[in-house]
Structure formats: C-alpha cells, structure tokens
Protein backbone atom coordinates (compact mmCIF):
# COMPACT_ATOMS: atom_id res chain seq x y z
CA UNK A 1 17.59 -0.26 25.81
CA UNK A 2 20.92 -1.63 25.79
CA UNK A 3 21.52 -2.18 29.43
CA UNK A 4 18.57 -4.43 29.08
CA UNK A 5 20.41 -6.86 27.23
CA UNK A 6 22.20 -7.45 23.37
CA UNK A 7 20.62 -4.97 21.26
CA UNK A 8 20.72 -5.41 17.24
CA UNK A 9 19.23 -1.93 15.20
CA UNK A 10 18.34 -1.78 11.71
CA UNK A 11 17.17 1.37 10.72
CA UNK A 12 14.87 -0.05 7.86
CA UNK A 13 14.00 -3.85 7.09
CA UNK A 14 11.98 -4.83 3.75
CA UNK A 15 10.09 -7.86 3.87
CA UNK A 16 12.42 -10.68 2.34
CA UNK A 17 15.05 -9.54 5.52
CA UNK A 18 12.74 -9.79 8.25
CA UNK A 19 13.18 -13.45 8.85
CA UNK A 20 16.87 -13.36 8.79
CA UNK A 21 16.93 -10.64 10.86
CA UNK A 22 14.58 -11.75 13.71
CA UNK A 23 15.92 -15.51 14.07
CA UNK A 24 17.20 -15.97 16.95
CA UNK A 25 15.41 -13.35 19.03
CA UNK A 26 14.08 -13.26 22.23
CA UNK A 27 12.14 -9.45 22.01
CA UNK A 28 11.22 -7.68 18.65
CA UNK A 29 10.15 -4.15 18.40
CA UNK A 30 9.10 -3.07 15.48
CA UNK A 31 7.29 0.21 14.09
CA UNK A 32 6.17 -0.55 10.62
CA UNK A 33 7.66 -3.80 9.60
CA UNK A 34 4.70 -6.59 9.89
CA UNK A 35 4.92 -9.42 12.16
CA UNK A 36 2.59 -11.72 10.60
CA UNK A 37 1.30 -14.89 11.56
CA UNK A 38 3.87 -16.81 9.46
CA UNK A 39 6.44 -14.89 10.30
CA UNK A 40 6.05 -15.25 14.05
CA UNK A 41 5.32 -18.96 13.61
CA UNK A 42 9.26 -19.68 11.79
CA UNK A 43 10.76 -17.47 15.42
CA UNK A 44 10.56 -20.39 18.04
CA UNK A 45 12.81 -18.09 20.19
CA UNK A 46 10.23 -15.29 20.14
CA UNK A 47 9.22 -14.40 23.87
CA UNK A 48 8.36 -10.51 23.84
CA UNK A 49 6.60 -7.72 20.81
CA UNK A 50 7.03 -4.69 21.48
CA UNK A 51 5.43 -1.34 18.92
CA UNK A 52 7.04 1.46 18.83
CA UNK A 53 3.72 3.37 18.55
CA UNK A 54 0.21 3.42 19.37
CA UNK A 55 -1.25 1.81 17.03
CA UNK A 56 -0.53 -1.98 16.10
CA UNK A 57 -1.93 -3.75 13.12
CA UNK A 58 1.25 -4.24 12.24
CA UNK A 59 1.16 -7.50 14.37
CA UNK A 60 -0.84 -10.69 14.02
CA UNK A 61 -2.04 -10.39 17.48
CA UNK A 62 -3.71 -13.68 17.53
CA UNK A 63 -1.09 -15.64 16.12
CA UNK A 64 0.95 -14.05 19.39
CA UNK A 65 -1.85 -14.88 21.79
CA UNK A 66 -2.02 -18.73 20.67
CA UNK A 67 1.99 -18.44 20.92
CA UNK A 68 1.88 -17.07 24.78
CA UNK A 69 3.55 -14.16 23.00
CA UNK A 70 2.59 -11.06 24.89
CA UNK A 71 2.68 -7.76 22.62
CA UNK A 72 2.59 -3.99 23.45
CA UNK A 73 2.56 -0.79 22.61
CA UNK A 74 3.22 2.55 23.52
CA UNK A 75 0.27 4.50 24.49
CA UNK A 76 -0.97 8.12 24.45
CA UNK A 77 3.14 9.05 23.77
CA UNK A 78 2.06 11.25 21.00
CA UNK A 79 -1.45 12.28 22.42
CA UNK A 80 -0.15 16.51 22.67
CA UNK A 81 2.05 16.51 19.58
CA UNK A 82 -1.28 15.16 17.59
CA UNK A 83 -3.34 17.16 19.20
CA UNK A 84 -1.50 20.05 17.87
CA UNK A 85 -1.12 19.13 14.36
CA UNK A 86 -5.00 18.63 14.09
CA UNK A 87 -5.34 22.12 14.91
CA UNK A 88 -2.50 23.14 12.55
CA UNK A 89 -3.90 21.75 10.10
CA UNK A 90 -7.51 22.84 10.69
CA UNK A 91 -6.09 26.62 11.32
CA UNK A 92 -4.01 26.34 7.67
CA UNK A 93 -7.16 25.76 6.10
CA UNK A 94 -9.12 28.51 7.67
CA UNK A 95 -6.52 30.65 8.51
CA UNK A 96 -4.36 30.64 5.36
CA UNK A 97 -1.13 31.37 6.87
CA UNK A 98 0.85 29.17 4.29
CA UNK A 99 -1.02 30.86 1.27
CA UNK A 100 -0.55 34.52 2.80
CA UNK A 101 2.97 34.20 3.89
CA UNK A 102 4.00 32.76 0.28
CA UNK A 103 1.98 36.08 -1.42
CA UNK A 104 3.84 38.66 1.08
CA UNK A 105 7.31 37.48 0.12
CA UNK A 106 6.40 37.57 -3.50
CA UNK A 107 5.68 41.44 -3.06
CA UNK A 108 1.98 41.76 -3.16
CA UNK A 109 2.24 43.55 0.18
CA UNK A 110 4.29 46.12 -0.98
CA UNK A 111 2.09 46.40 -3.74
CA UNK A 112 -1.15 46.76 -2.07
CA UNK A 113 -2.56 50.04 -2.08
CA UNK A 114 -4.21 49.16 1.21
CA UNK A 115 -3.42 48.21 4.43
CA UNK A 116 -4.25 44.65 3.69
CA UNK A 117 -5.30 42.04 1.08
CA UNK A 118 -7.64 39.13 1.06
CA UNK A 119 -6.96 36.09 -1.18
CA UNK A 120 -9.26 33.24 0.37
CA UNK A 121 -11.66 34.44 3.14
CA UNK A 122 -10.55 33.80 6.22
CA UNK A 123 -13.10 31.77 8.67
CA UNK A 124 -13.76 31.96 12.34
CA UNK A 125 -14.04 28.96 14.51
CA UNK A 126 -16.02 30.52 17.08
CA UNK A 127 -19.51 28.96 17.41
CA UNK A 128 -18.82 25.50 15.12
CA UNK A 129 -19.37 22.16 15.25
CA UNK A 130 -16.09 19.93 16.04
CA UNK A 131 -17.02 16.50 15.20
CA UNK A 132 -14.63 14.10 17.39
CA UNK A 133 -15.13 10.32 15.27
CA UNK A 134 -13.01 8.53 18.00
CA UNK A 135 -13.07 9.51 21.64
CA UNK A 136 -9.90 7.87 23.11
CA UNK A 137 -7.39 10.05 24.55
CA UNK A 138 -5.97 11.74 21.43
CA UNK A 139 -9.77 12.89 20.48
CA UNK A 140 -10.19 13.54 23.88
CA UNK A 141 -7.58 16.15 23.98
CA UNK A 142 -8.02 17.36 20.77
CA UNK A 143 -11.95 18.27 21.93
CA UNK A 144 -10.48 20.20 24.30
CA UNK A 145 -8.55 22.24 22.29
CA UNK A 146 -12.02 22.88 20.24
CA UNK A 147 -13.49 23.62 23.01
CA UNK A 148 -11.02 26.59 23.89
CA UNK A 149 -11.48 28.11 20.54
CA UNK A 150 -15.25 28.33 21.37
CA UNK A 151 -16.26 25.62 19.06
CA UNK A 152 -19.46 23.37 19.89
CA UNK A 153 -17.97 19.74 20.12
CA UNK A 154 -19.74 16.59 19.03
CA UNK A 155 -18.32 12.67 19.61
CA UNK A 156 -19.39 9.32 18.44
CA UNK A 157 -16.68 6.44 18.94
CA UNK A 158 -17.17 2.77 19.31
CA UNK A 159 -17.84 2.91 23.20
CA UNK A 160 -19.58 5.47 25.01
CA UNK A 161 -17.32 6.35 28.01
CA UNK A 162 -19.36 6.84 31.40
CA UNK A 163 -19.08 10.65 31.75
CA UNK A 164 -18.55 13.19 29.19
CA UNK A 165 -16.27 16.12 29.47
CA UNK A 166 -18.92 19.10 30.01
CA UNK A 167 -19.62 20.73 26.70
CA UNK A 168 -18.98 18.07 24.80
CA UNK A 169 -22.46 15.85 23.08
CA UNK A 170 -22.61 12.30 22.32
CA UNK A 171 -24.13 12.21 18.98
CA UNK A 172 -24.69 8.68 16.25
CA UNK A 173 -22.31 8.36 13.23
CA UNK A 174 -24.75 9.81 10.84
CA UNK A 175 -25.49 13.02 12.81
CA UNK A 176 -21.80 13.61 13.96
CA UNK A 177 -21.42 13.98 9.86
CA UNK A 178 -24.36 15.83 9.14
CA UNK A 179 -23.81 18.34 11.90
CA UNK A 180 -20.33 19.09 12.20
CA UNK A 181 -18.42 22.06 10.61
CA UNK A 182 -14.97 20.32 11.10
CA UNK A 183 -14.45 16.36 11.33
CA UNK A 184 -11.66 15.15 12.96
CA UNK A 185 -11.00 11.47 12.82
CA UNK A 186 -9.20 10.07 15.81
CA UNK A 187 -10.46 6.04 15.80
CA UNK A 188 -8.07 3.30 14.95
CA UNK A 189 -7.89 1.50 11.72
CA UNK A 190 -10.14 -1.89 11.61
CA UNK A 191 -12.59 -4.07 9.50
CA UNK A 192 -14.83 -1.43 11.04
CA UNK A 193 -12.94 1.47 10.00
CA UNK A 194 -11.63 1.12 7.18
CA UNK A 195 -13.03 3.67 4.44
CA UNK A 196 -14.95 5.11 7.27
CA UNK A 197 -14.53 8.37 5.11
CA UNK A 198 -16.41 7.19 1.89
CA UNK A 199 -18.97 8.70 -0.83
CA UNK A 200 -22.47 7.71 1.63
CA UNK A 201 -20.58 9.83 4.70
CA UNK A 202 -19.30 12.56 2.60
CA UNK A 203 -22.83 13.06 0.84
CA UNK A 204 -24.15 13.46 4.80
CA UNK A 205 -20.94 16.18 5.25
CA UNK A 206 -22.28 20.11 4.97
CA UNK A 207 -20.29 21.21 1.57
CA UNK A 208 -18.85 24.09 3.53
CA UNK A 209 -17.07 21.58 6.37
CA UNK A 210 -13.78 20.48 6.47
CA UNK A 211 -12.01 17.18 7.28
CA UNK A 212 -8.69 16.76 9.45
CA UNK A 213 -7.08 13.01 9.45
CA UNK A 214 -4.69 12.56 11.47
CA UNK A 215 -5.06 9.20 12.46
CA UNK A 216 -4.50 6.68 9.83
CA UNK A 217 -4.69 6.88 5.70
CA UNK A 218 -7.03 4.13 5.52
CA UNK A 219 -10.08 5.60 7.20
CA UNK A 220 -10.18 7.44 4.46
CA UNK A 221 -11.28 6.64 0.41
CA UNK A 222 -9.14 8.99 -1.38
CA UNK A 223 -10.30 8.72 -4.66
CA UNK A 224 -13.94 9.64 -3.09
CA UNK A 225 -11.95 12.14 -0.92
CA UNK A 226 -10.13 13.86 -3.71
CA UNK A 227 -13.70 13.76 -5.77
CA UNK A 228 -15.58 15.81 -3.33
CA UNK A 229 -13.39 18.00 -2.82
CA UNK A 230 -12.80 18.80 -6.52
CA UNK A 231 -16.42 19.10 -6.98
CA UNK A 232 -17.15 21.53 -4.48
CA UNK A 233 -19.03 19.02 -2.31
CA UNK A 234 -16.49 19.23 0.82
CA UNK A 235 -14.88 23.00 1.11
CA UNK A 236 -11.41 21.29 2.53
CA UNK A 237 -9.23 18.59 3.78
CA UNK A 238 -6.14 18.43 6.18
CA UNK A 239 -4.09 14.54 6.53
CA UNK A 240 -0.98 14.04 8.05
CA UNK A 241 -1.87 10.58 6.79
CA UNK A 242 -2.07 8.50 3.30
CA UNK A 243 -3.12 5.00 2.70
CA UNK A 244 0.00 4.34 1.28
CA UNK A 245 3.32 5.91 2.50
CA UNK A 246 5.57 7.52 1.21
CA UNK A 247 2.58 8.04 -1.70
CA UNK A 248 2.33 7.31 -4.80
CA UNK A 249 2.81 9.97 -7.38
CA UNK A 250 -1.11 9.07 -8.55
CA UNK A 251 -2.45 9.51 -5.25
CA UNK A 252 -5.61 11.63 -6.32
CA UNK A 253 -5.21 13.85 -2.95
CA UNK A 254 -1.35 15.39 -3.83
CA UNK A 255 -3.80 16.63 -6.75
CA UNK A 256 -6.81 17.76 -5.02
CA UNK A 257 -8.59 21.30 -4.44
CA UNK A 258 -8.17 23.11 -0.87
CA UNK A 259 -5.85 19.77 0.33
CA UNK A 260 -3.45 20.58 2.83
CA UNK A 261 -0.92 17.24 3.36
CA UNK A 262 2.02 16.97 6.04
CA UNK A 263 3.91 13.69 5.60
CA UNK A 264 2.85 11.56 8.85
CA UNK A 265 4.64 14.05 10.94
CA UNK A 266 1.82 14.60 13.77
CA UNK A 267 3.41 12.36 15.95
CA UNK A 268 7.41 13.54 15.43
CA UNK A 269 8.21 16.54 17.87
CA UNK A 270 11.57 15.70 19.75
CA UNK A 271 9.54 15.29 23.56
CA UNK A 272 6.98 12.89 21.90
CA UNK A 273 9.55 10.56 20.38
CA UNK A 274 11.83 10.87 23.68
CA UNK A 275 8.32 9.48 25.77
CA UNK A 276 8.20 6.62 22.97
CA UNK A 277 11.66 5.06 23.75
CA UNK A 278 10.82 5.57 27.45
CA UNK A 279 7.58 3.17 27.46
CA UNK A 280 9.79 0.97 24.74
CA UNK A 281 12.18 0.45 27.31
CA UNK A 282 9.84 0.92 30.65
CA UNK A 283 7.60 -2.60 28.58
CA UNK A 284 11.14 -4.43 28.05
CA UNK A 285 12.03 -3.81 31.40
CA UNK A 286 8.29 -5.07 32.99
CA UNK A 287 8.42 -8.00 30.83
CA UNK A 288 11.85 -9.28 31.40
CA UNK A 289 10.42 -8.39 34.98
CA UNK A 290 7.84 -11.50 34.72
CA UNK A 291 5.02 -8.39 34.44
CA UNK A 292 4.75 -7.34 30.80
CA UNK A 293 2.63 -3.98 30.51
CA UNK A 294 0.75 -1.89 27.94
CA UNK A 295 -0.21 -5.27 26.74
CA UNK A 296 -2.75 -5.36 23.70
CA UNK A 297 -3.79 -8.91 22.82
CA UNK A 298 -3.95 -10.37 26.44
C-alpha cells in the first residue's frame, strides 16, 4: 500500500475525527467507520473508496455515484475462513465439544464408572436439512460443506442462479424455514433483510432446528431470538455476529439458552486477512490505473 503513494493509518477513528482525518484525501479505505453522504459531500478531494471487506453499507453509495466516486470492496476474501466457522459453530452445538472438554478437566472422567458419559445428546448430521438463506459464494461453499456431511441442502436467496450445484433444491422463504433442520444465513444486510430472523419466521422454524449467523447481527431480532430459544421453541443458536458490536451487556442473546457466540471472528484467520490487503491494494492499484475494479455502486 505504501509504494502506491502517501499512506496515513489510524487504527480506530470515532465519528467526530473522521472529517479531520479524511480532508485532504485522494483514496479512503475504511472497514467500519461510515462514509456518509455528508461526510463525502465536505471531501472535495475525494477520488477513490475502498472497503476493507465484503460487505459495504458502511458507504453512502449513492452519494459516491452522483460524486463520480467509484467504491469497492473486497470480495469472497473470507469465503473459506466463514465457511468454516459456520460449521464450527453448527458442530459446537451438536457436537458439544466445548461443554465435554470443560466437564473432563473438571474430573468427571476420572470419576465415571464407565467408559463414557453423556451430558447433552449428541446429534448426527447425516440425513438433515441445511437451509442456505443466501446463495452467493460464501453460502455456496458453505452448502458444500453440508453436503459432505451427508446433509440434504435447501437455498432460497434473492436471485435464482442459472444452474444449481447437484444436490442442492431451490426452495421459497417460507419452506426453506419450515423444512430445514439447520439455517444458515449467508445474505447481506438491506431494507430487505433486516430482521429477516423475526417471531413470523421463527414460528415456521421446527423447535428441534438450529440457527447459525454468520453473516451480519442485523438479520437477526435478538430479543425474538433470545425468546425462542428460552422457550423451547428453537433447540439452538450459533452467531459470530451481534447487531451491535462489541455488545451491550443487555444484549438478551449473551443470556440465552443453548447460544453459542464467537465475537465476529469468522472472517479473521491469518490467510483470509493476508487476501484482504491483497485486493485492498490490487483496487488502489487498478484505479490509480484509470480501471477501478471490484466496483459496487457503478
């Protein structure tokens, strides 16, 4: 990034900084501090956005496009590293490794008068329903990973792609939820979106299924969430993602029954972050170039 030109870091800017910081500037890249619409109106110098992730509501994306302001992201960077935490969580939750690993160390092993011990049952994912709500590349690969563990996968996302991977069925909203064992949520937050996970789709969910979130907090209603699965009405839940981050100490889900939370870590592993400052500096590079790439509000 720096042979591309004068390079200013700031680990962490809160909103009353962001002006002062950005005057002046010919490229931004930003993760989670928002470029809004006023904000980019007060940068006259502003050329080039650039996200350092996939997703980008961060950005008023028309208030770029009526500025000639091209913006991008970083695509599918994080599309393996995600597709494994989905599964971690969904195999803590059936699996129990966390629970049994904890009850070993304490001594009920040793203990045990038999060769073994059961705290929770422990559930096979042979045979299931994997609901895939989002079918881009991240849900993509994380159907296949269902479909290695023998798991019957079903997919409803905003646009049907031409060809479907084989064993995979293209199924409506409603029936994805009434028919799946294990939702996994994989769309990007919208108007659309938003609360996507409320009380009407829960009360379709099978009180024995689980939910995996690993997209973003606010596809989800917590409160509704944490509800059903207090009541018995959803058997569990695994989110890498709040609505708010870091939480709030109220957040109804740190609370919850059978709720397994990792603190928006999906997309962290060391090669996944190493492939986001290589598109970061491969869409500096094209745009400088007169060619910008990866762009999301052309």
């Amino acid at each position: 990034m720096e042979s591309r030109g004068r390079l200013t870091v700031h680990a962490r800017t809160p909103c009353e900084l962001i002006l002062e910081r950005s005057e002046g500037a010919d490229i931004l890249l930003t993760n989670k501090t928002p470029l809004t619409r006023e904000t980019i109106a007060a940068l006259p110098a502003l050329r080039f956005i650039d996200v350092l992730a996939t997703g980008y509501n961060v950005v008023d994306l028309a208030a770029a496009r009526e500025r000639g302001i091209p913006v991008s992201n970083a695509p599918a960077y994080s599309t393996r590293s995600v597709q494994q935490m989905a599964f971690a969580l969904l195999l803590e939750l059936t699996q129990q490794c966390g629970l049994y690993d904890r009850a070993v160390k304490e001594g009920m092993w040793s203990r045990c008068k038999d060769i073994t011990f059961q705290l929770k049952p422990l559930v096979e994912l042979d045979g299931m329903i994997f609901g895939v709500l989002g079918f881009g590349a991240i849900g993509q690969a994380v159907a296949q990973t269902a479909l290695a563990f023998g798991m019957k996968v079903v997919t409803a996302s905003r646009t049907r792609p031409e060809t479907l991977p084989s064993g995979v069925e293209w199924v409506t909203h409603e029936d994805l939820f009434r028919r799946a064992d294990v939702v996994s949520l994989h769309c990007p937050l919208t108007h659309q979106t938003e609360k996507i996970i409320c009380e009407r789709t829960l009360a379709w969910m099978k009180p024995t299924a689980l939910l995996i979130n690993t997209s973003r907090g606010g596809l989800v209603d917590e409160v509704a969430l944490a509800r059903a699965l207090n009541e018995g009405r959803l058997a569990g839940a695994g989110v890498d993602v709040l609505s708010t981050e870091p939480p709030d100490p109220g957040n109804p889900l740190l609370q919850a029954r059978n709720c397994v939370i990792t603190p928006h870590c999906a997309w962290a592993t060391r090669a996944a972050r190493q492939r986001l400052l290589d598109i970061t500096a491969a869409n500096v590079k094209a745009f400088q170039a007169g060619c910008p790439q990866n762009v999301v509000n052309a």
